[in-house]
Protein backbone atom coordinates (compact mmCIF):
# COMPACT_ATOMS: atom_id res chain seq x y z
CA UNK A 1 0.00 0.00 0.00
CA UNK A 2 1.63 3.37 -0.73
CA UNK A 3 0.07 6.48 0.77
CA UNK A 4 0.46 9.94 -0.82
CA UNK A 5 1.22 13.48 0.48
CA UNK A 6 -2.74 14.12 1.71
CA UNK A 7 -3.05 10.55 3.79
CA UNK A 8 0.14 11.50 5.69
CA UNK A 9 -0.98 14.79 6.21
CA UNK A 10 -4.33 13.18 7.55
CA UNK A 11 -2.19 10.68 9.77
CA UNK A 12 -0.30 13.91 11.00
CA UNK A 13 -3.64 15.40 12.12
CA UNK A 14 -5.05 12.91 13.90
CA UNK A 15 -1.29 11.57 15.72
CA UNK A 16 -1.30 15.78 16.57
CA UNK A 17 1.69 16.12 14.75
CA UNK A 18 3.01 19.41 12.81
CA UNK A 19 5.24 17.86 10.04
CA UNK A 20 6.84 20.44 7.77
CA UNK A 21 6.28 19.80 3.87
CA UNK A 22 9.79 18.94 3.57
CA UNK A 23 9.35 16.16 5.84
CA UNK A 24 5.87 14.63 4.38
CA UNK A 25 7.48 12.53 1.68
CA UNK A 26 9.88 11.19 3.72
CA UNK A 27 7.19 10.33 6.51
CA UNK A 28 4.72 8.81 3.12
CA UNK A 29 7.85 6.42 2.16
CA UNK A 30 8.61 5.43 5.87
CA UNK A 31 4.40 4.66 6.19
CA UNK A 32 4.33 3.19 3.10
CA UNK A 33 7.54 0.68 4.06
CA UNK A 34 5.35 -0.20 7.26
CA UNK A 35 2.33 -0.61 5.47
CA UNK A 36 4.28 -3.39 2.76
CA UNK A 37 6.03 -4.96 5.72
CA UNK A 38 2.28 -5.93 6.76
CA UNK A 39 1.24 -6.72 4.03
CA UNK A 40 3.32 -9.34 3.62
CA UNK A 41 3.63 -10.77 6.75
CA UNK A 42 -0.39 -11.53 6.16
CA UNK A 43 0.21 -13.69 3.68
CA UNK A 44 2.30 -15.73 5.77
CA UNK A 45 0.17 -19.42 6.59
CA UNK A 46 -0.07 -19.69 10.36
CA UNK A 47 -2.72 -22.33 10.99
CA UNK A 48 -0.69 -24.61 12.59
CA UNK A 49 1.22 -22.06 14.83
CA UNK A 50 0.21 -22.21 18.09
CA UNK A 51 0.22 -18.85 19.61
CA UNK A 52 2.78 -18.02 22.46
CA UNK A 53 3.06 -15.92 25.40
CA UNK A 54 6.95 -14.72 24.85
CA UNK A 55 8.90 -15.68 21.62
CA UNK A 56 11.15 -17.05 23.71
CA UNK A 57 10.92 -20.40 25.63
CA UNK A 58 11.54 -20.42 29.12
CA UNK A 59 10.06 -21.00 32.21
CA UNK A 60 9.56 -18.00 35.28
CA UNK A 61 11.24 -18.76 38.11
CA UNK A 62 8.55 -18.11 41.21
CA UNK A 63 9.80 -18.43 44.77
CA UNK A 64 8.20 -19.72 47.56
CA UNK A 65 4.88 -17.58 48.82
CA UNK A 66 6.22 -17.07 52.33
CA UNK A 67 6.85 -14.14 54.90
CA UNK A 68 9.74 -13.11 55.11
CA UNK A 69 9.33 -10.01 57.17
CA UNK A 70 8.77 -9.20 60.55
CA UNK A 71 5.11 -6.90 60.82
CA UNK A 72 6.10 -3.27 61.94
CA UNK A 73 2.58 -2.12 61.95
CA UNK A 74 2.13 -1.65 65.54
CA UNK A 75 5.45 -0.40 65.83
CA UNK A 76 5.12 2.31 62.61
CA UNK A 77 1.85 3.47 64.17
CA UNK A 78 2.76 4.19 67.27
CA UNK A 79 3.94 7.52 66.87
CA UNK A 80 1.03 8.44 64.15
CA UNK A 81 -0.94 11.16 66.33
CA UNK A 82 -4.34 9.40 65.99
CA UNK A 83 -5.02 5.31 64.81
CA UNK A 84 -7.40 3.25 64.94
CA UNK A 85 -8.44 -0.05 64.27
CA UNK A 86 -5.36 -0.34 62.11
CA UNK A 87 -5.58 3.06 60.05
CA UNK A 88 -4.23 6.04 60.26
CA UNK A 89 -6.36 8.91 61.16
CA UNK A 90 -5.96 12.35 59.06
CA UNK A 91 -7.62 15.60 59.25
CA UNK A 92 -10.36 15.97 56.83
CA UNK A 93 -9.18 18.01 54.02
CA UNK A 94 -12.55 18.00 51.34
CA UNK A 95 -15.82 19.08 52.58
């Protein structure tokens, strides 16, 4: 697909872009590249490609779902002015 001077100054419009004219055939050619680049990858047969996650085969390493820190709730809200049940108290600052 090749686009002209008016579809890239369309694209430009609705990406908000101000492209000088000097810079609109380059930007059509670059598009256009794109555009071919799709094109062909469509015809490309891919019905018996199963689809993947990551290109790349490996498996994530997870670690174990375990605490490993101590709880400093009770010790990080004891010098908050006001708490309670477990929350911080603030002045109310919207009416």
């Amino acid at each position: 697909m090749s686009l002209d001077h008016s579809d890239v100054e369309k694209i430009a419009h609705l990406a908000r872009m101000a492209l000088d004219e000097s810079q609109i055939d380059a930007y059509a050619k670059d598009l256009s590249n794109i555009l071919g680049l799709v094109e062909a990858l469509e015809v490309a047969n891919t019905d018996h490609v199963e689809p993947m996650a990551h290109p790349l085969h490996m498996a994530q390493r997870l670690r174990q779902d375990q605490v490993t820190e101590k709880d400093h709730r009770e010790e990080n809200q004891s010098i908050s002015p006001s708490v309670e049940s477990g929350l911080y108290l603030v002045p109310q600052v919207i009416e």
